[in-house]
PDB file of N, CA and C in Angstrom:
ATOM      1  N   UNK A   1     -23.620 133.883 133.232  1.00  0.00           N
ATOM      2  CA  UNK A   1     -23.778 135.294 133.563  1.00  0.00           C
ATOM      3  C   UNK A   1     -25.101 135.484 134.290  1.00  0.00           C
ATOM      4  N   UNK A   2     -25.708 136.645 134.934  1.00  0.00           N
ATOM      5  CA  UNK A   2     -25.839 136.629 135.974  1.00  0.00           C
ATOM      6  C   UNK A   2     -26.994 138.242 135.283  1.00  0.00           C
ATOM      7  N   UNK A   3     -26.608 138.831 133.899  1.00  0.00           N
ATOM      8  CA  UNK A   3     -27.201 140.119 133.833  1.00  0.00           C
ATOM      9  C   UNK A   3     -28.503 139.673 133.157  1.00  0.00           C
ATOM     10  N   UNK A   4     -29.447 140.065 133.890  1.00  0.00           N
ATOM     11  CA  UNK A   4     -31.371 139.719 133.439  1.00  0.00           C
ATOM     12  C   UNK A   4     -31.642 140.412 132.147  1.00  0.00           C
ATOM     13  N   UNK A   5     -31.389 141.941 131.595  1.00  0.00           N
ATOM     14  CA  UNK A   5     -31.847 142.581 131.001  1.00  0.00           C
ATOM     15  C   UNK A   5     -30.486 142.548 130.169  1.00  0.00           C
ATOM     16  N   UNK A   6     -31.192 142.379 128.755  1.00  0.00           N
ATOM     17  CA  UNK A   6     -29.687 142.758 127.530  1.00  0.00           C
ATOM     18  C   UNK A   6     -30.838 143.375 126.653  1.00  0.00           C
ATOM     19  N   UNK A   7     -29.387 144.125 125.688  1.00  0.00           N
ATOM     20  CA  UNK A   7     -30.204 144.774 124.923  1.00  0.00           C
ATOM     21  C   UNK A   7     -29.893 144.843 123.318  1.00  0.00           C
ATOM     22  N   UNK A   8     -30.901 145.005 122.202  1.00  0.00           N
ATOM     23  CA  UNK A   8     -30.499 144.704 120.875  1.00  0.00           C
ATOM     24  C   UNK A   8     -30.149 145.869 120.102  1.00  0.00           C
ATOM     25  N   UNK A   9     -29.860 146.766 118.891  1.00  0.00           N
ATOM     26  CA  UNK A   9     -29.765 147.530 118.325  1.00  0.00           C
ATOM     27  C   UNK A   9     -30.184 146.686 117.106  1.00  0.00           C
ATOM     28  N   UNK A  10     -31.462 147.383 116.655  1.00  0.00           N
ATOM     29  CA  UNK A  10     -32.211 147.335 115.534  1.00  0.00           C
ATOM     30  C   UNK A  10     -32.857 147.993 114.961  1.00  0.00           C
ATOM     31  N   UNK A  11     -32.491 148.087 113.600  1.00  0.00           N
ATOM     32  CA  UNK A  11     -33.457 149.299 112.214  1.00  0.00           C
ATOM     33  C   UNK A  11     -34.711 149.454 112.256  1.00  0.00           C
ATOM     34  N   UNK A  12     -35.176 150.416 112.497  1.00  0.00           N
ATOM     35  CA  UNK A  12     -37.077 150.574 112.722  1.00  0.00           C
ATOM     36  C   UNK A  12     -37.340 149.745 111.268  1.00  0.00           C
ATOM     37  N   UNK A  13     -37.192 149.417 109.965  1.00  0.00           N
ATOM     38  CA  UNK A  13     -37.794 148.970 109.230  1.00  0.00           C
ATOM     39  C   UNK A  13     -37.592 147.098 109.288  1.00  0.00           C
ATOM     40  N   UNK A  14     -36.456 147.200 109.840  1.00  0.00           N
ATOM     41  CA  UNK A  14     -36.161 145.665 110.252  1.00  0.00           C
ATOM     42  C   UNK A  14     -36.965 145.163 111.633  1.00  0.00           C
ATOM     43  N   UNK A  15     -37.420 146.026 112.223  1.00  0.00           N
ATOM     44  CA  UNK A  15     -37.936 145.604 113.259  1.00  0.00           C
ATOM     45  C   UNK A  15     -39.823 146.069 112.926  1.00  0.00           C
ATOM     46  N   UNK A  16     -40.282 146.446 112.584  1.00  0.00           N
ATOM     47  CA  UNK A  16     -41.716 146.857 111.498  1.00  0.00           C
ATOM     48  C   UNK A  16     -41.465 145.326 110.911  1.00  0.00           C
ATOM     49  N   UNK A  17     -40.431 144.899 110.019  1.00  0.00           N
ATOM     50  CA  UNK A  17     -40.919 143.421 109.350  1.00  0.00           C
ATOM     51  C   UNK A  17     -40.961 142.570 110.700  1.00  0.00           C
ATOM     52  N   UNK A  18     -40.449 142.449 111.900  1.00  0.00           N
ATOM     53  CA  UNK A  18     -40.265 141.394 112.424  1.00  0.00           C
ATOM     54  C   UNK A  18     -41.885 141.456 112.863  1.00  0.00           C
ATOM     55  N   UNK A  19     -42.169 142.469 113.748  1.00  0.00           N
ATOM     56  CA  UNK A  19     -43.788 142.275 113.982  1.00  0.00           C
ATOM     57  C   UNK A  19     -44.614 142.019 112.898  1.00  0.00           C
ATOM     58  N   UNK A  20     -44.582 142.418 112.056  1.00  0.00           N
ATOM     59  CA  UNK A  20     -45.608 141.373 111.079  1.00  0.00           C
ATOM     60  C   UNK A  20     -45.108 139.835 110.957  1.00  0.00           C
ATOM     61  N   UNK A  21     -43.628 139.534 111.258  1.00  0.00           N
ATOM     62  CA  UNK A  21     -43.814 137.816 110.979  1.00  0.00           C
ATOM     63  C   UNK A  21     -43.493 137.397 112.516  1.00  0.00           C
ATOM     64  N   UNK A  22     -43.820 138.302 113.553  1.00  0.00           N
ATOM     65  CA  UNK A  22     -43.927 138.062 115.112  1.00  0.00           C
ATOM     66  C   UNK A  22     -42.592 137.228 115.617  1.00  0.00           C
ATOM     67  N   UNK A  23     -41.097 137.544 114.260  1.00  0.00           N
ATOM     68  CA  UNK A  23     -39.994 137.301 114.770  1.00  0.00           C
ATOM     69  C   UNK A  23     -39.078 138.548 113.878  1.00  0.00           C
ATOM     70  N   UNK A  24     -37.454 138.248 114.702  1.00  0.00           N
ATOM     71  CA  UNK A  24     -36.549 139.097 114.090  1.00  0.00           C
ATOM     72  C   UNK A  24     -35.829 138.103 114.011  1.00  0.00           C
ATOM     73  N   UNK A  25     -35.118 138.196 112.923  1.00  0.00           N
ATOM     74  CA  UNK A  25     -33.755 137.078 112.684  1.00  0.00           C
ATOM     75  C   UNK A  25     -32.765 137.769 112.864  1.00  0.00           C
ATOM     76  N   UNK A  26     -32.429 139.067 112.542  1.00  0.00           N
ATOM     77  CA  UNK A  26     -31.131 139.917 112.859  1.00  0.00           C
ATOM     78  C   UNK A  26     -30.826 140.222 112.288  1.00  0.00           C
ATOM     79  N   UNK A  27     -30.196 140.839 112.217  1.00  0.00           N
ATOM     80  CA  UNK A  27     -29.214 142.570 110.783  1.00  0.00           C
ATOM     81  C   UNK A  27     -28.530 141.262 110.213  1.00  0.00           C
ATOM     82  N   UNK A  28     -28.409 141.932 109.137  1.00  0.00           N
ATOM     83  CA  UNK A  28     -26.896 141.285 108.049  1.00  0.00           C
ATOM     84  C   UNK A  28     -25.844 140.893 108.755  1.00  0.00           C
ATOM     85  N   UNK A  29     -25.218 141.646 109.632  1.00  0.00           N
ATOM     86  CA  UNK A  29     -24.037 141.309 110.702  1.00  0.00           C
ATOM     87  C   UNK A  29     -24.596 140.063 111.437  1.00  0.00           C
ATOM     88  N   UNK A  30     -25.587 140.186 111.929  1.00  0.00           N
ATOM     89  CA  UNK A  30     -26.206 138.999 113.027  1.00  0.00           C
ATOM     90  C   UNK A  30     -26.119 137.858 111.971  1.00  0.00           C
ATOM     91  N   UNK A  31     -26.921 138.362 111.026  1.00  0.00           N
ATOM     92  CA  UNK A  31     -26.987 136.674 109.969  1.00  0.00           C
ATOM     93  C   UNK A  31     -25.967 135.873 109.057  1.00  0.00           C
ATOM     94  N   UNK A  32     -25.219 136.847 109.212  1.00  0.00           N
ATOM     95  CA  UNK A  32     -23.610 136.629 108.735  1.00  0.00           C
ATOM     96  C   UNK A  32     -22.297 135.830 109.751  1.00  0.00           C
ATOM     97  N   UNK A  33     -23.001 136.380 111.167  1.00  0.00           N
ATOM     98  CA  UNK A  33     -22.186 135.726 111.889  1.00  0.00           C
ATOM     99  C   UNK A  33     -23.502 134.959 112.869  1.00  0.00           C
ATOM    100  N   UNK A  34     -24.749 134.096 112.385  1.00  0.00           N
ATOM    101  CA  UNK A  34     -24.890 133.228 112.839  1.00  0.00           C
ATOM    102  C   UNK A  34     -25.761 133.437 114.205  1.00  0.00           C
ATOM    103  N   UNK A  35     -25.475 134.112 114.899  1.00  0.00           N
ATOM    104  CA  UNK A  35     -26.147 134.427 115.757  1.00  0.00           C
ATOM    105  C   UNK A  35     -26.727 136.046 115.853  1.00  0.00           C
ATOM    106  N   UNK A  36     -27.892 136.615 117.001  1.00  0.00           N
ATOM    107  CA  UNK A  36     -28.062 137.574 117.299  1.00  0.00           C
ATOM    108  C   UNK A  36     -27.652 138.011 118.375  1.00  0.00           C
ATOM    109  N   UNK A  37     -26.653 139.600 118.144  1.00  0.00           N
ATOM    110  CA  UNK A  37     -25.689 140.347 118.390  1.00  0.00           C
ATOM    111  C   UNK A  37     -26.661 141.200 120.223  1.00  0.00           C
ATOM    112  N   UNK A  38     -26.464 140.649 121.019  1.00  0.00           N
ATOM    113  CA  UNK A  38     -27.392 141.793 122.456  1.00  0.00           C
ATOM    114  C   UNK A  38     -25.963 142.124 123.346  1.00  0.00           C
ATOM    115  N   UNK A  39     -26.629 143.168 124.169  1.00  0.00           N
ATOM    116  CA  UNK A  39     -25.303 143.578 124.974  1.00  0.00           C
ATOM    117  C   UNK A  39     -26.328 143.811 126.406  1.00  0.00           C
ATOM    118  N   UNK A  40     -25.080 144.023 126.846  1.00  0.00           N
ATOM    119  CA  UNK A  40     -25.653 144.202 128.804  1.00  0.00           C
ATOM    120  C   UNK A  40     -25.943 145.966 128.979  1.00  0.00           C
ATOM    121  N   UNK A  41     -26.491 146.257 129.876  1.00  0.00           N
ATOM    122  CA  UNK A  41     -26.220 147.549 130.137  1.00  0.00           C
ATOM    123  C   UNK A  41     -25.172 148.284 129.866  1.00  0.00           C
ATOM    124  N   UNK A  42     -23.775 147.914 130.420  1.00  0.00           N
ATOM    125  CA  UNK A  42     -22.630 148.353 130.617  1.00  0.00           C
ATOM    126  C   UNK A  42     -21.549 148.239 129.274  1.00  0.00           C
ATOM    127  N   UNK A  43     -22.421 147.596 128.061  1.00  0.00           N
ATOM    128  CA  UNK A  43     -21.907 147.405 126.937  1.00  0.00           C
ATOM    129  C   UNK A  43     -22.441 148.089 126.072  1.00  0.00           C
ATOM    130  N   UNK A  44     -23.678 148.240 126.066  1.00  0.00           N
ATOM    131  CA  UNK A  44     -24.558 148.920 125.286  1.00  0.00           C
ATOM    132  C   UNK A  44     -24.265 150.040 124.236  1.00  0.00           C
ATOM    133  N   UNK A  45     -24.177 150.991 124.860  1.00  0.00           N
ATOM    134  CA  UNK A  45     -23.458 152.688 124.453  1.00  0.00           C
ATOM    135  C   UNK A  45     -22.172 152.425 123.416  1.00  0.00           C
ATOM    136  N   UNK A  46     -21.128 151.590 123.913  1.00  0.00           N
ATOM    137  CA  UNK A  46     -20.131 151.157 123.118  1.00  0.00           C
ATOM    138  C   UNK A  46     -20.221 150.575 121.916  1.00  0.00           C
ATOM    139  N   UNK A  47     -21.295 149.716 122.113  1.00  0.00           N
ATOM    140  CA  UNK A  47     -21.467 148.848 120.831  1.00  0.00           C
ATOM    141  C   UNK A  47     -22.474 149.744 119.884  1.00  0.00           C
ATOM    142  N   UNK A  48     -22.816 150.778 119.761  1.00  0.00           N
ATOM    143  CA  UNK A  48     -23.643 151.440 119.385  1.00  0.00           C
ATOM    144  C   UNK A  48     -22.586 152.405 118.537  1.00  0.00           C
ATOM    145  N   UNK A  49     -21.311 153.162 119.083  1.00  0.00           N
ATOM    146  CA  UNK A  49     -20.614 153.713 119.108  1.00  0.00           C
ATOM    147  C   UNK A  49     -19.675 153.351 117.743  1.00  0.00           C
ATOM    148  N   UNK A  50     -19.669 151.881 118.376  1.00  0.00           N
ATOM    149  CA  UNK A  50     -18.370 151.327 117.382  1.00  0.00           C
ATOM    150  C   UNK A  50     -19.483 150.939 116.212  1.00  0.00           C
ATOM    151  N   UNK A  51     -20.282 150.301 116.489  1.00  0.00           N
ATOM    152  CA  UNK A  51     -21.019 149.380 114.806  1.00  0.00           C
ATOM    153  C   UNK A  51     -22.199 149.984 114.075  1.00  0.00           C
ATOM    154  N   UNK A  52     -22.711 151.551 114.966  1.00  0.00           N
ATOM    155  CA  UNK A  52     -24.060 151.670 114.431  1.00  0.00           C
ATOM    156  C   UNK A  52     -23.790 153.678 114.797  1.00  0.00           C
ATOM    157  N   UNK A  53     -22.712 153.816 114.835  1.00  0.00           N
ATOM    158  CA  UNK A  53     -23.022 155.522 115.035  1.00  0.00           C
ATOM    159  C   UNK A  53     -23.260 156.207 113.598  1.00  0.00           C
ATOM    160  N   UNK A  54     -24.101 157.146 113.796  1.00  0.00           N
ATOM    161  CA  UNK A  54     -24.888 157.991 112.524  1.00  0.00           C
ATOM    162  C   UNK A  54     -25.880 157.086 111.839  1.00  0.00           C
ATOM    163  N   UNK A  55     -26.337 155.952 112.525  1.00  0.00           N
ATOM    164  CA  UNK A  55     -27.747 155.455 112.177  1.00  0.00           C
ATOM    165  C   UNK A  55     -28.485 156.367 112.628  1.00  0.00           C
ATOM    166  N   UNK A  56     -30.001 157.031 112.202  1.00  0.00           N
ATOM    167  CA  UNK A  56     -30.880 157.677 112.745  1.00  0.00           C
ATOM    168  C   UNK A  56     -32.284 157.296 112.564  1.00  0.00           C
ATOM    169  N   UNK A  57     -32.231 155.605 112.481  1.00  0.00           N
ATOM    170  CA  UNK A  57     -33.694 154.727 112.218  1.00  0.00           C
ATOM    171  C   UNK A  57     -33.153 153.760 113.591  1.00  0.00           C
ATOM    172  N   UNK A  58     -32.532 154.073 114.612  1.00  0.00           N
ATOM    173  CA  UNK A  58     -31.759 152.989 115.212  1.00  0.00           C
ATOM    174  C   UNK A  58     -32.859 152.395 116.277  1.00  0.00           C
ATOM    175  N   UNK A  59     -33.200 151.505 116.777  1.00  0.00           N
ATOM    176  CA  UNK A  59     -33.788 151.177 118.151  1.00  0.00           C
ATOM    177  C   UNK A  59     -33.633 150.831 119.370  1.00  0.00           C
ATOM    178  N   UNK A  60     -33.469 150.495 120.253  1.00  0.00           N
ATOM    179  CA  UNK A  60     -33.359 149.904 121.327  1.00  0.00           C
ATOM    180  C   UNK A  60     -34.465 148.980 121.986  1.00  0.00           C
ATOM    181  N   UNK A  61     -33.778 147.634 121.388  1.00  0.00           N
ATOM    182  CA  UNK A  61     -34.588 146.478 122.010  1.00  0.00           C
ATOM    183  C   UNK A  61     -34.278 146.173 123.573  1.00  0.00           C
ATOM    184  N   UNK A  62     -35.323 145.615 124.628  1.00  0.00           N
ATOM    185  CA  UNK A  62     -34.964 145.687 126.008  1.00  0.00           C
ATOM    186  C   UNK A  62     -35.404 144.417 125.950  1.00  0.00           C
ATOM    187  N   UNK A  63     -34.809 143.425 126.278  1.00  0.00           N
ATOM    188  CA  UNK A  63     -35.100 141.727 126.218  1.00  0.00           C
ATOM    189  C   UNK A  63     -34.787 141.383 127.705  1.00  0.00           C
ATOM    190  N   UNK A  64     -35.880 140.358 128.503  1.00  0.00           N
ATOM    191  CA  UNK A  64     -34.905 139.677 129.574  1.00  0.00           C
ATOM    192  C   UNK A  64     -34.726 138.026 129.544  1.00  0.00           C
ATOM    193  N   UNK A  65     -33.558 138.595 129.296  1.00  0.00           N
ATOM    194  CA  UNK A  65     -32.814 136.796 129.153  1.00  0.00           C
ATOM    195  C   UNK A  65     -32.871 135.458 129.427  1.00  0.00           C
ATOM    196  N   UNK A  66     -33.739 135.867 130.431  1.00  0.00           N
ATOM    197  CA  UNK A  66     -34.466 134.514 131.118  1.00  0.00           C
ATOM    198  C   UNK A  66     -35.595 134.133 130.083  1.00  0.00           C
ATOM    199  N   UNK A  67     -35.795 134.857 129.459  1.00  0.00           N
ATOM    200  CA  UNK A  67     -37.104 134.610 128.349  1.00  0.00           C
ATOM    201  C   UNK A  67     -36.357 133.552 127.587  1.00  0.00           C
ATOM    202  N   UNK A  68     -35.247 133.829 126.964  1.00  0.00           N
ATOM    203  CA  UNK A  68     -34.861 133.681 125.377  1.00  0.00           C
ATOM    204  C   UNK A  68     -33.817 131.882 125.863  1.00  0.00           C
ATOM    205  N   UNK A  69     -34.158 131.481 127.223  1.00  0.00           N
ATOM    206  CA  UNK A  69     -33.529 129.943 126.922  1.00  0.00           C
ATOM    207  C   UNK A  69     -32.235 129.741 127.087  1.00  0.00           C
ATOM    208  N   UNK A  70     -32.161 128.301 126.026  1.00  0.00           N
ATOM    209  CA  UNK A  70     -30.634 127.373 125.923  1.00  0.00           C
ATOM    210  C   UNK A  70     -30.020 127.817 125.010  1.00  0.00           C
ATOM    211  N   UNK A  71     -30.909 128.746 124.022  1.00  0.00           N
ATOM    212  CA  UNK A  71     -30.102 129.474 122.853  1.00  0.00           C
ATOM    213  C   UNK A  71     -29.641 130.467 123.074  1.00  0.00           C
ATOM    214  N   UNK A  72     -29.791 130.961 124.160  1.00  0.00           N
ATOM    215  CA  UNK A  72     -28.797 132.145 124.349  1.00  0.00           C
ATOM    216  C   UNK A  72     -27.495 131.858 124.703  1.00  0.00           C
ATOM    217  N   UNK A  73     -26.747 132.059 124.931  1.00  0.00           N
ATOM    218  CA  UNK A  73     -24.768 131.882 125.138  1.00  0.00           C
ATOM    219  C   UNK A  73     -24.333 133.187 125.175  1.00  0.00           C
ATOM    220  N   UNK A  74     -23.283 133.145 126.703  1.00  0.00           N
ATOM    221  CA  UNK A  74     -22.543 134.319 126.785  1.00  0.00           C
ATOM    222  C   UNK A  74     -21.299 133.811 126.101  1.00  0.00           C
ATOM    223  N   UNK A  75     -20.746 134.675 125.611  1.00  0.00           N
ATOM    224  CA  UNK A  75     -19.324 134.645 124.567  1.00  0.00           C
ATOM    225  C   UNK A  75     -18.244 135.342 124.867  1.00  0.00           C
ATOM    226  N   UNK A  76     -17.032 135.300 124.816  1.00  0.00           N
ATOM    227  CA  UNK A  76     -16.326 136.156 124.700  1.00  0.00           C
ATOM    228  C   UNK A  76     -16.095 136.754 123.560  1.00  0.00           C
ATOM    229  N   UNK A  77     -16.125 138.262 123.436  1.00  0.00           N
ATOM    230  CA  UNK A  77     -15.704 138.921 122.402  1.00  0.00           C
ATOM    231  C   UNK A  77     -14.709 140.122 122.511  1.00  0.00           C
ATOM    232  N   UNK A  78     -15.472 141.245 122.413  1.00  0.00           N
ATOM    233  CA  UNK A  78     -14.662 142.463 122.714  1.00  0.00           C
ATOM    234  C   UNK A  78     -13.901 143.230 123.709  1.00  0.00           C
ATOM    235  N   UNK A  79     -12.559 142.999 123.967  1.00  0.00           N
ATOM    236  CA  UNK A  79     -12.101 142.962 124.910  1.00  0.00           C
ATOM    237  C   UNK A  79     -11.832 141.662 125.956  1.00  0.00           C
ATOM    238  N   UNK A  80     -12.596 140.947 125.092  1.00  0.00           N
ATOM    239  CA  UNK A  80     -12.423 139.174 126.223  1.00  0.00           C
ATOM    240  C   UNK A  80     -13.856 139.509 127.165  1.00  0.00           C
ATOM    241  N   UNK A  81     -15.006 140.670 126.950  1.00  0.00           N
ATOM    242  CA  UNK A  81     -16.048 140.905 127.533  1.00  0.00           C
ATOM    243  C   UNK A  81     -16.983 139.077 127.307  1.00  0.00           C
ATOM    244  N   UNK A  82     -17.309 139.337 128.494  1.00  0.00           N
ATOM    245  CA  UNK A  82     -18.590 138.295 127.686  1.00  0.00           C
ATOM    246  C   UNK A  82     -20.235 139.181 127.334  1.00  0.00           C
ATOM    247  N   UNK A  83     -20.694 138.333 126.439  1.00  0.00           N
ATOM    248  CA  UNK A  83     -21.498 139.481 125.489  1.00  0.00           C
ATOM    249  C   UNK A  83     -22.711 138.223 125.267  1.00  0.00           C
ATOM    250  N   UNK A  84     -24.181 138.415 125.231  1.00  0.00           N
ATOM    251  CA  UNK A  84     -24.909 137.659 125.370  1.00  0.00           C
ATOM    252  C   UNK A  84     -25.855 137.233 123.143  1.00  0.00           C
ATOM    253  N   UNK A  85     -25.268 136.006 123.165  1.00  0.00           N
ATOM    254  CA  UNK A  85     -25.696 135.874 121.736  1.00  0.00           C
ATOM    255  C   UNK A  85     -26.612 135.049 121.738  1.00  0.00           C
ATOM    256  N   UNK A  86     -27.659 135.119 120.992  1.00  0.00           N
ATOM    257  CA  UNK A  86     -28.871 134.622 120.404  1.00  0.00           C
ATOM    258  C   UNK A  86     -29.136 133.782 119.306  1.00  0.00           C
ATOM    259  N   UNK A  87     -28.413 132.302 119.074  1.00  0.00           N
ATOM    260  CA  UNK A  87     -28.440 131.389 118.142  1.00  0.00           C
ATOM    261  C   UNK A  87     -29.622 130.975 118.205  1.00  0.00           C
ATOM    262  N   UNK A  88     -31.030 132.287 117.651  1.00  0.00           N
ATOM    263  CA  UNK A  88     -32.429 131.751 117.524  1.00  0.00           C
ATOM    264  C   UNK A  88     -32.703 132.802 116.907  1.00  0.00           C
ATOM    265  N   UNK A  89     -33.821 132.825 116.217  1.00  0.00           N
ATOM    266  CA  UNK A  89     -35.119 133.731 116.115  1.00  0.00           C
ATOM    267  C   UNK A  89     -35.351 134.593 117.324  1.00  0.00           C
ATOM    268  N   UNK A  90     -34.791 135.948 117.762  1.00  0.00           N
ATOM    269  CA  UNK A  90     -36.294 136.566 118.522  1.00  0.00           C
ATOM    270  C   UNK A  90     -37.235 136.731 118.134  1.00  0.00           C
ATOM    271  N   UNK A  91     -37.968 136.118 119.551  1.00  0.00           N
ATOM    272  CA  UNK A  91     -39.526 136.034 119.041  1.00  0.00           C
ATOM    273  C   UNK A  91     -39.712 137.962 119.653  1.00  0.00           C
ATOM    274  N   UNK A  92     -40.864 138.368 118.952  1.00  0.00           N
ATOM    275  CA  UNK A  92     -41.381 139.668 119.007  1.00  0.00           C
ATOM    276  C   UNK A  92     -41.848 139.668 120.531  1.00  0.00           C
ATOM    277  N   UNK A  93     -42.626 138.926 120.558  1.00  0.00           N
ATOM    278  CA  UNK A  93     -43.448 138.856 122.018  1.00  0.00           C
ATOM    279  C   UNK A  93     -41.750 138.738 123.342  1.00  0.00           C
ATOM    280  N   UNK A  94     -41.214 138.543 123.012  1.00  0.00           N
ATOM    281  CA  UNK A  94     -39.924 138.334 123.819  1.00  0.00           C
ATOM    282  C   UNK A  94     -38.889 139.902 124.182  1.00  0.00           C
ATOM    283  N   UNK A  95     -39.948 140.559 123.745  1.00  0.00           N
ATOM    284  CA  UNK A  95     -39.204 141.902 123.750  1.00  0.00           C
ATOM    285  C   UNK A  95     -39.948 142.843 124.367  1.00  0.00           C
ATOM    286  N   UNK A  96     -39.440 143.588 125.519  1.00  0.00           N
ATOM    287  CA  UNK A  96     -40.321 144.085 126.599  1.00  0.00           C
ATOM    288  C   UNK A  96     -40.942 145.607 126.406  1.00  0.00           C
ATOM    289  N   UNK A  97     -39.531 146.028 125.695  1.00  0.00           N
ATOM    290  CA  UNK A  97     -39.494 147.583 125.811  1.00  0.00           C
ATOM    291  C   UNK A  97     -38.658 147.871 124.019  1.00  0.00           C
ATOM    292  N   UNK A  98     -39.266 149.393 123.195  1.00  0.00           N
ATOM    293  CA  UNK A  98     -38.346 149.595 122.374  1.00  0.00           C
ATOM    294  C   UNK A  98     -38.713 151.266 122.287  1.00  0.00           C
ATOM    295  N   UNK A  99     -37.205 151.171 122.134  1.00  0.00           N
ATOM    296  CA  UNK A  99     -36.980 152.582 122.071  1.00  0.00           C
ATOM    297  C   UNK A  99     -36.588 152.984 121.117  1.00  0.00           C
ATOM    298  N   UNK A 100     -36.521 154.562 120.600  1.00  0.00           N
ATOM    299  CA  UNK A 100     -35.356 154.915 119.555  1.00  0.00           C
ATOM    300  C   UNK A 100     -34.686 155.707 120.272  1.00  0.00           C
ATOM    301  N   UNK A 101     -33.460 155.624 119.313  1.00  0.00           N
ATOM    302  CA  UNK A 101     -32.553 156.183 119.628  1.00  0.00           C
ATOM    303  C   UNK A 101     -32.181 157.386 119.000  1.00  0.00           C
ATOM    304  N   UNK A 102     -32.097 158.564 119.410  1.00  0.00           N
ATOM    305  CA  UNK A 102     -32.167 159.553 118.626  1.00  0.00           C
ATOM    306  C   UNK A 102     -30.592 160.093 118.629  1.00  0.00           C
ATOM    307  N   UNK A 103     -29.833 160.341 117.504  1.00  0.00           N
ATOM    308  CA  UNK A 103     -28.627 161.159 117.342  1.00  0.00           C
ATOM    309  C   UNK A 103     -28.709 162.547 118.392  1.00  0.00           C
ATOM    310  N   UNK A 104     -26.997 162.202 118.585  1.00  0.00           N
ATOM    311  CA  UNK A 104     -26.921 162.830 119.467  1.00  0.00           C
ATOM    312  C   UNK A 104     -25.727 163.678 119.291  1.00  0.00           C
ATOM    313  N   UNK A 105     -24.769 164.720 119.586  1.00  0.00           N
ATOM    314  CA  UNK A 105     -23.431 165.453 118.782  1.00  0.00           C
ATOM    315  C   UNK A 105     -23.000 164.130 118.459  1.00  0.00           C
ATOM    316  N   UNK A 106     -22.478 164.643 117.571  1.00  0.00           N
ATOM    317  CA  UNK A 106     -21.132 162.887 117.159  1.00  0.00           C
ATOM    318  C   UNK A 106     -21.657 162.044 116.341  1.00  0.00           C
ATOM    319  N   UNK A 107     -23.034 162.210 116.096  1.00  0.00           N
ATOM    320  CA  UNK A 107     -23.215 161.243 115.363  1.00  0.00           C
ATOM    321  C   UNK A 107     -23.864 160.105 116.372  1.00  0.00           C
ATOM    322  N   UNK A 108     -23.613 160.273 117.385  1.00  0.00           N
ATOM    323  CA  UNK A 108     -23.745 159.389 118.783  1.00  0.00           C
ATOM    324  C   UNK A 108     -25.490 159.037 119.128  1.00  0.00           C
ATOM    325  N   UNK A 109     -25.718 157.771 119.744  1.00  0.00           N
ATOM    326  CA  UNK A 109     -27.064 157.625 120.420  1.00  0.00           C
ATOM    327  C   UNK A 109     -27.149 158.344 121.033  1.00  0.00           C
ATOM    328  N   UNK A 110     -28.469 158.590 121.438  1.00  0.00           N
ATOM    329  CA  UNK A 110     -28.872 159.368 123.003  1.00  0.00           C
ATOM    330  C   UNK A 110     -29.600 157.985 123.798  1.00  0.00           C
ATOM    331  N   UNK A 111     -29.164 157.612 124.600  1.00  0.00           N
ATOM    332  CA  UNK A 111     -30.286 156.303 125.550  1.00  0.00           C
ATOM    333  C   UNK A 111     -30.926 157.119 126.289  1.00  0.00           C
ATOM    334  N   UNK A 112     -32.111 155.669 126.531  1.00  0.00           N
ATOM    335  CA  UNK A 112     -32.796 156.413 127.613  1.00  0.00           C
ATOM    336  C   UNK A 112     -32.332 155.316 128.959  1.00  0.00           C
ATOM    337  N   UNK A 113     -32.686 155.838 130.318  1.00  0.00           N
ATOM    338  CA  UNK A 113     -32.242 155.022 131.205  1.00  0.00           C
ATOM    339  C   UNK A 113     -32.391 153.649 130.965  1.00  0.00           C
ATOM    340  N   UNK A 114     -31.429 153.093 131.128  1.00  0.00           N
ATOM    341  CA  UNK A 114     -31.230 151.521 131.350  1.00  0.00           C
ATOM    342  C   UNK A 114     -31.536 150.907 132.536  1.00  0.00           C
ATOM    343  N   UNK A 115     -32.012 149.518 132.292  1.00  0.00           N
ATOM    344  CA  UNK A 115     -31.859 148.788 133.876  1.00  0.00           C
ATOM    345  C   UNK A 115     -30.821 148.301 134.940  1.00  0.00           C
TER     346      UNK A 115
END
């Protein structure tokens, strides 16, 4: 794949521990299935939608992929999409930009512009 910028959805208190140990290992879902869960721009909103709507501690990690290596792997998943997974530690320093995400009607994120 070919997309520079992916992005993570993570708990302000899960992401508060990762900077003190200057990594994130990943939500319960991520560590359950082994790898860490990022999406592309064009995936983003969806995956937020389906696995994390009416979170209101939510974040938006902005990672570029070229950082994160041989451990990254695009996958097929949802829809037969390919979806960019993280069989590592993010490192903290590997993360460019974070945002929150603030509820929005629905229960829904609000983003802020993407790349």
């Amino acid at each position: 794949m070919d997309e520079k910028i992916i992005y993570n959805l993570c708990r302000k208190p899960d992401w508060d521990a990762a900077i003190r140990h200057g990594e994130y290992r990943g939500s319960a879902d991520d560590i359950r299935d082994g790898f860490i869960h990022f999406s592309t721009a064009a995936q983003i909103a969806e995956s937020a939608a389906k696995h994390r709507a009416g979170i209101a501690d939510l974040l938006l990690l902005t990672v570029d992929a070229c950082d994160l290596g041989a451990e990254l792997r695009w996958e097929k998943s949802r829809g037969g999409q390919l979806f960019p997974h993280l069989y590592a530690p993010l490192k903290v320093t590997a993360v460019k930009r974070v945002d929150a995400l603030p509820l929005g009607p629905g229960g829904l994120h609000v983003f802020p512009k993407l790349a």
